[in-house]
Protein backbone atom coordinates (compact mmCIF):
# COMPACT_ATOMS: atom_id res chain seq x y z
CA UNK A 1 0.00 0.00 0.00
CA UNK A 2 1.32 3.31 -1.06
CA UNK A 3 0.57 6.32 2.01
CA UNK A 4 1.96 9.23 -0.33
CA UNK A 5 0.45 10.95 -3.27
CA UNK A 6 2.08 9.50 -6.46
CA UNK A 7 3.89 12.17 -8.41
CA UNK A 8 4.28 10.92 -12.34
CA UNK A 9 7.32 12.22 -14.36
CA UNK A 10 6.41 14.57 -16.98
CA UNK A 11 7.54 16.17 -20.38
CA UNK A 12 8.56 19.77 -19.38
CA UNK A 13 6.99 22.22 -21.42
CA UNK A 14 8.44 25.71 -22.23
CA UNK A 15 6.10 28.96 -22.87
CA UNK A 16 6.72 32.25 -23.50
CA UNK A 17 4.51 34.15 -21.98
CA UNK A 18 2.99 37.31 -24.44
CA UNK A 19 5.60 36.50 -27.01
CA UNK A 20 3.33 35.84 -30.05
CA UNK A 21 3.47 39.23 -31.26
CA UNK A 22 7.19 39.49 -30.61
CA UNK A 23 7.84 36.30 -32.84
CA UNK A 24 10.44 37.67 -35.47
CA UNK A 25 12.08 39.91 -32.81
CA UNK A 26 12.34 36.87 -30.69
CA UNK A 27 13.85 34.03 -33.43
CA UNK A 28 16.36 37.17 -34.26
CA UNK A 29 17.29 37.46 -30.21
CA UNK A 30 17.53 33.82 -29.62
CA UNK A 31 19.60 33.27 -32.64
CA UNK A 32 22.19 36.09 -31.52
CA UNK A 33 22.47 34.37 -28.11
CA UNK A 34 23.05 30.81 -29.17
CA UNK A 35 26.54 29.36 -29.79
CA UNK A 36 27.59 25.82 -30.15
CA UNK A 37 25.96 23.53 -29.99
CA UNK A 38 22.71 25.36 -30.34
CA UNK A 39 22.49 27.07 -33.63
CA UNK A 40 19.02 28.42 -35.82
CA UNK A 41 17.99 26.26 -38.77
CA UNK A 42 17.01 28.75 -41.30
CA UNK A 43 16.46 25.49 -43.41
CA UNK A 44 14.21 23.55 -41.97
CA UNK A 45 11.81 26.66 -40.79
CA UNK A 46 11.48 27.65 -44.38
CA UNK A 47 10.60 23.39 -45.01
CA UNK A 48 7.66 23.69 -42.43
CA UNK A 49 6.54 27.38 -43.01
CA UNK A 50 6.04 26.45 -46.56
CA UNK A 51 3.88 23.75 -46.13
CA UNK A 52 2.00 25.24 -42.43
CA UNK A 53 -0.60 27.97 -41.60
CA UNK A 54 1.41 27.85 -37.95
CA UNK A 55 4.61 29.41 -37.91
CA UNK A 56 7.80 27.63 -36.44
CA UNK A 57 11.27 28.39 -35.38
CA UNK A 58 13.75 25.36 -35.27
CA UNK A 59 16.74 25.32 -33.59
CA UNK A 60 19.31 23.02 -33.62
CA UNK A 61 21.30 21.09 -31.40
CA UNK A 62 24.60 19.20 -32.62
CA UNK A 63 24.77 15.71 -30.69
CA UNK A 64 27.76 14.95 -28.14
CA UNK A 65 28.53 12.42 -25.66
CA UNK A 66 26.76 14.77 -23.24
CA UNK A 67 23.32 14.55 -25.24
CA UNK A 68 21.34 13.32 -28.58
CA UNK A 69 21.62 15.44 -31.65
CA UNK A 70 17.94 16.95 -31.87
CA UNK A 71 16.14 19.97 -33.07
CA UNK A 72 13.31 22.02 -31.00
CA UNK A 73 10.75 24.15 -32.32
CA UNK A 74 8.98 27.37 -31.14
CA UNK A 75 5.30 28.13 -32.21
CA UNK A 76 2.79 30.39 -31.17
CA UNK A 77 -0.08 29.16 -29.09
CA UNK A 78 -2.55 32.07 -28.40
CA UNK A 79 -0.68 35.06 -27.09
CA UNK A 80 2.09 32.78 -26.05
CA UNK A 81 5.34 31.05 -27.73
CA UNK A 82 6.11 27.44 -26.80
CA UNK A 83 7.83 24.59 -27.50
CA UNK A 84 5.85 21.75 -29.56
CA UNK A 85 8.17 19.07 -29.83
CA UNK A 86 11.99 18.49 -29.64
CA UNK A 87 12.87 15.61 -32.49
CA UNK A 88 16.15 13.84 -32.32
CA UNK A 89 18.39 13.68 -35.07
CA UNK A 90 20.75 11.41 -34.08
CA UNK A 91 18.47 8.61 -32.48
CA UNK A 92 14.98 7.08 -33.10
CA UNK A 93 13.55 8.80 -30.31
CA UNK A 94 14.13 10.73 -27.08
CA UNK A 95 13.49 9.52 -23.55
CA UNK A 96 11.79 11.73 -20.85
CA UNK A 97 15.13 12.91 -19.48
CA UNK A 98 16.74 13.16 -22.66
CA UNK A 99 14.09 15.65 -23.68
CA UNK A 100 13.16 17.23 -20.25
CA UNK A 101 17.66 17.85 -20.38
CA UNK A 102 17.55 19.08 -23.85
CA UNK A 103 14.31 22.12 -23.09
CA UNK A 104 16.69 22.51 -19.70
CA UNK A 105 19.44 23.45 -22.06
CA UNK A 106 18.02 25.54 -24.47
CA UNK A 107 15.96 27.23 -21.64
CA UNK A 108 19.47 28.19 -19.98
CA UNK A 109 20.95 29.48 -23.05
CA UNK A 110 18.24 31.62 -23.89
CA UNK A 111 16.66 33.28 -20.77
CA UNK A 112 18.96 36.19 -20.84
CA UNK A 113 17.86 36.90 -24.68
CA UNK A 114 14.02 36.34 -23.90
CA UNK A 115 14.04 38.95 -20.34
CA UNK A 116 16.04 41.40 -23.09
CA UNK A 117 12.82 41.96 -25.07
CA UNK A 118 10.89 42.37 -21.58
CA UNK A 119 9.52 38.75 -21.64
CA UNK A 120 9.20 35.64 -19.44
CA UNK A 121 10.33 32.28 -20.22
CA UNK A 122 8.55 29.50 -18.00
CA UNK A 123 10.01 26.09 -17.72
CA UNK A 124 6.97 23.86 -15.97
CA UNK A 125 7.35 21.07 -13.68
CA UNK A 126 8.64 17.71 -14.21
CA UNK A 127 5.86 16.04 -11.94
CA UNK A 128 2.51 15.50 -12.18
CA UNK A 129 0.62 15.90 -9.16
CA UNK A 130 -3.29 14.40 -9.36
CA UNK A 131 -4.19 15.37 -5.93
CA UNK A 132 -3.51 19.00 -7.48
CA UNK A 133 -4.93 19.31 -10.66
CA UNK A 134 -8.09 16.81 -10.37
CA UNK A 135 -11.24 18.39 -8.39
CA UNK A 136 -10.92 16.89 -4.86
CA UNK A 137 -13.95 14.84 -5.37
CA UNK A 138 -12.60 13.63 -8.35
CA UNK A 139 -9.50 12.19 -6.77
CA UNK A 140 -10.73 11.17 -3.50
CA UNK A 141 -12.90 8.90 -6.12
CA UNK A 142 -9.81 7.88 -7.79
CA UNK A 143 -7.61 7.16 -4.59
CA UNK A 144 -11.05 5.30 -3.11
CA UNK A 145 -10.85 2.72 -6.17
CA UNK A 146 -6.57 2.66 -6.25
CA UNK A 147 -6.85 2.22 -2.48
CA UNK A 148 -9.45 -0.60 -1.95
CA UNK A 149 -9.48 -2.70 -5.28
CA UNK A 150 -7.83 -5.57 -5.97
CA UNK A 151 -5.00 -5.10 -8.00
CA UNK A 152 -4.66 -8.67 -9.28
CA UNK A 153 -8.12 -8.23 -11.12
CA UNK A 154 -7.96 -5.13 -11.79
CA UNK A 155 -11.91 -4.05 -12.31
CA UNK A 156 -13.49 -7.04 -12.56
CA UNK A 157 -15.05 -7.51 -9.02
CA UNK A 158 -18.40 -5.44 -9.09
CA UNK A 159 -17.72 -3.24 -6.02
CA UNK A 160 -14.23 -2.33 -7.77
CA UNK A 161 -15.89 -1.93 -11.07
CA UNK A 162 -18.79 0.39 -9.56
CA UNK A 163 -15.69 2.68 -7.94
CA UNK A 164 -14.14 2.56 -11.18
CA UNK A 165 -16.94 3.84 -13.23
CA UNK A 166 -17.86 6.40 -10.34
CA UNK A 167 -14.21 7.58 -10.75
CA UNK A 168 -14.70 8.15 -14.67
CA UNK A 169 -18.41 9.63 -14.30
CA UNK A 170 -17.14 12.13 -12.16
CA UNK A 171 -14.43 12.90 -13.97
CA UNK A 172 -15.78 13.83 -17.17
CA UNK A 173 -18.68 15.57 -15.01
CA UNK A 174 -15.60 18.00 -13.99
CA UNK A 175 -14.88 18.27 -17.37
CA UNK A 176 -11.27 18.22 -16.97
CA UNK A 177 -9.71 16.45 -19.54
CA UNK A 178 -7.38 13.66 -18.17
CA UNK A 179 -4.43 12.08 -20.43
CA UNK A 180 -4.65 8.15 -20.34
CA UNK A 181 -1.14 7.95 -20.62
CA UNK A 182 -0.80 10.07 -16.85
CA UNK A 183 -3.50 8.39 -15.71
CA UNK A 184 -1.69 5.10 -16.59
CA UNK A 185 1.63 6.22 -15.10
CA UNK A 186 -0.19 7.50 -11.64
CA UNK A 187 -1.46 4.27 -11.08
CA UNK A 188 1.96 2.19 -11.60
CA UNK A 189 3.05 4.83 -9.29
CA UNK A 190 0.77 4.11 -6.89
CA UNK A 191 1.71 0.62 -6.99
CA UNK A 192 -0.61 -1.33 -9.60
CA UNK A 193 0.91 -3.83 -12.06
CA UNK A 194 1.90 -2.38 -15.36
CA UNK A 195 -0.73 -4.88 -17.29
CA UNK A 196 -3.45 -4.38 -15.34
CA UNK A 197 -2.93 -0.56 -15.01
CA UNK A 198 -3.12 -1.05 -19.12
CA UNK A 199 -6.49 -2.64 -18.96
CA UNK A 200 -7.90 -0.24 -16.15
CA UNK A 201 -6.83 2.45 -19.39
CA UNK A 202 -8.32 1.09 -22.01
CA UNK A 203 -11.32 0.91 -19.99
CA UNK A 204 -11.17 4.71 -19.19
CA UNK A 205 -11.09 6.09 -22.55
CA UNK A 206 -13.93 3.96 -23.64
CA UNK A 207 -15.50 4.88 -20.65
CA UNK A 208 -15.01 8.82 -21.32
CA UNK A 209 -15.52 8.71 -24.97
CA UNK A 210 -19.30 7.53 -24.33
CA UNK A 211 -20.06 9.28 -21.00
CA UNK A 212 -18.87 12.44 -23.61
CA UNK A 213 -20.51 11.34 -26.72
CA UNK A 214 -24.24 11.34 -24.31
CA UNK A 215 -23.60 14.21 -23.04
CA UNK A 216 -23.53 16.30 -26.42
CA UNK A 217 -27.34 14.44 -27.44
């Protein structure tokens, strides 16, 4: 039995805050603060702003023994400017820490040149905290179901299956939109068995997607 609340390991995400109107001036300031291994790919922008209605910068990061080659983007998102994805170039794919280490970076490298044009770069969190961002009803019916069910069978017993569904019910009555793959992670966290926390998933986003598809009848 876990006592704490289960914190998941995140993607980091980066936002500039009011920097959509600042876009050019920004890709110019960033550019001039860069050296190696970060440098701007003119390149590949013009690739994607060719063939986009979003705009993107792309910067580029050489690979090393200390990380992956990759390149990371900046698009605007509302007022805001953040970072959409960073894609290797070196490897198939990044791992959490590779990519969480590479927004680290760039965020390091670039502060001073963002606070020069009077903006704000925000790095978020690493974690995920449920007890946080659900409504407290909504977790205390999540914990209620993690805490008391059987983790062999997952949802199978009826009482464990009625907490489950009372869990998803009352989440989509929040109307906060939960990622499956957090949801997943928070309950291996909070000790269920990989397998069975993959069944309890597929479970949920059937669940939602009908409990949602009623509700707009």
């Amino acid at each position: 039995m876990v006592d704490s609340e289960p914190r998941v390991q995140i993607f980091r995400e980066l936002t500039i805050q009011d920097a959509a109107s600042y876009f050019d001036a920004l890709g110019a300031a960033i550019e001039q603060a860069l050296a190696d291994p970060w440098s701007r790919d003119h390149g590949r922008e013009a690739e994607l702003n060719e063939s986009s209605s979003t705009r993107y910068l792309a910067f580029r990061r050489a690979g090393d023994e200390v990380m992956p080659g990759a390149t990371l983007y900046l698009s605007p998102r509302d007022s805001d400017v953040y970072v959409p994805n960073i894609v290797p170039t070196d490897i198939h794919s990044l791992d959490m820490e590779q990519y969480n280490s590479l927004l680290i970076e760039f965020a390091d490298r670039t502060d001073e040149a963002v606070a020069g044009l009077g903006l704000e770069l925000d790095v978020g969190s690493d974690q995920a905290d449920l007890s946080s961002e659900l409504d407290p009803d909504v977790y205390s019916a999540l914990k209620l179901f993690s805490r008391t069910s059987n983790r062999s069978t997952g949802s199978s017993h009826p009482s464990d299956r009625d907490k489950w569904m009372e869990f998803i019910c009352a989440l989509v009555d929040s109307g906060y939109s939960l990622s499956p793959g957090l949801l997943q992670e928070w309950l291996v966290a909070d000790g269920w068995p990989e397998e069975t926390a993959f069944d309890l998933i597929l479970q949920f986003e059937f669940g939602v997607a009908i409990l949602r598809h009623a509700n707009q009848r």
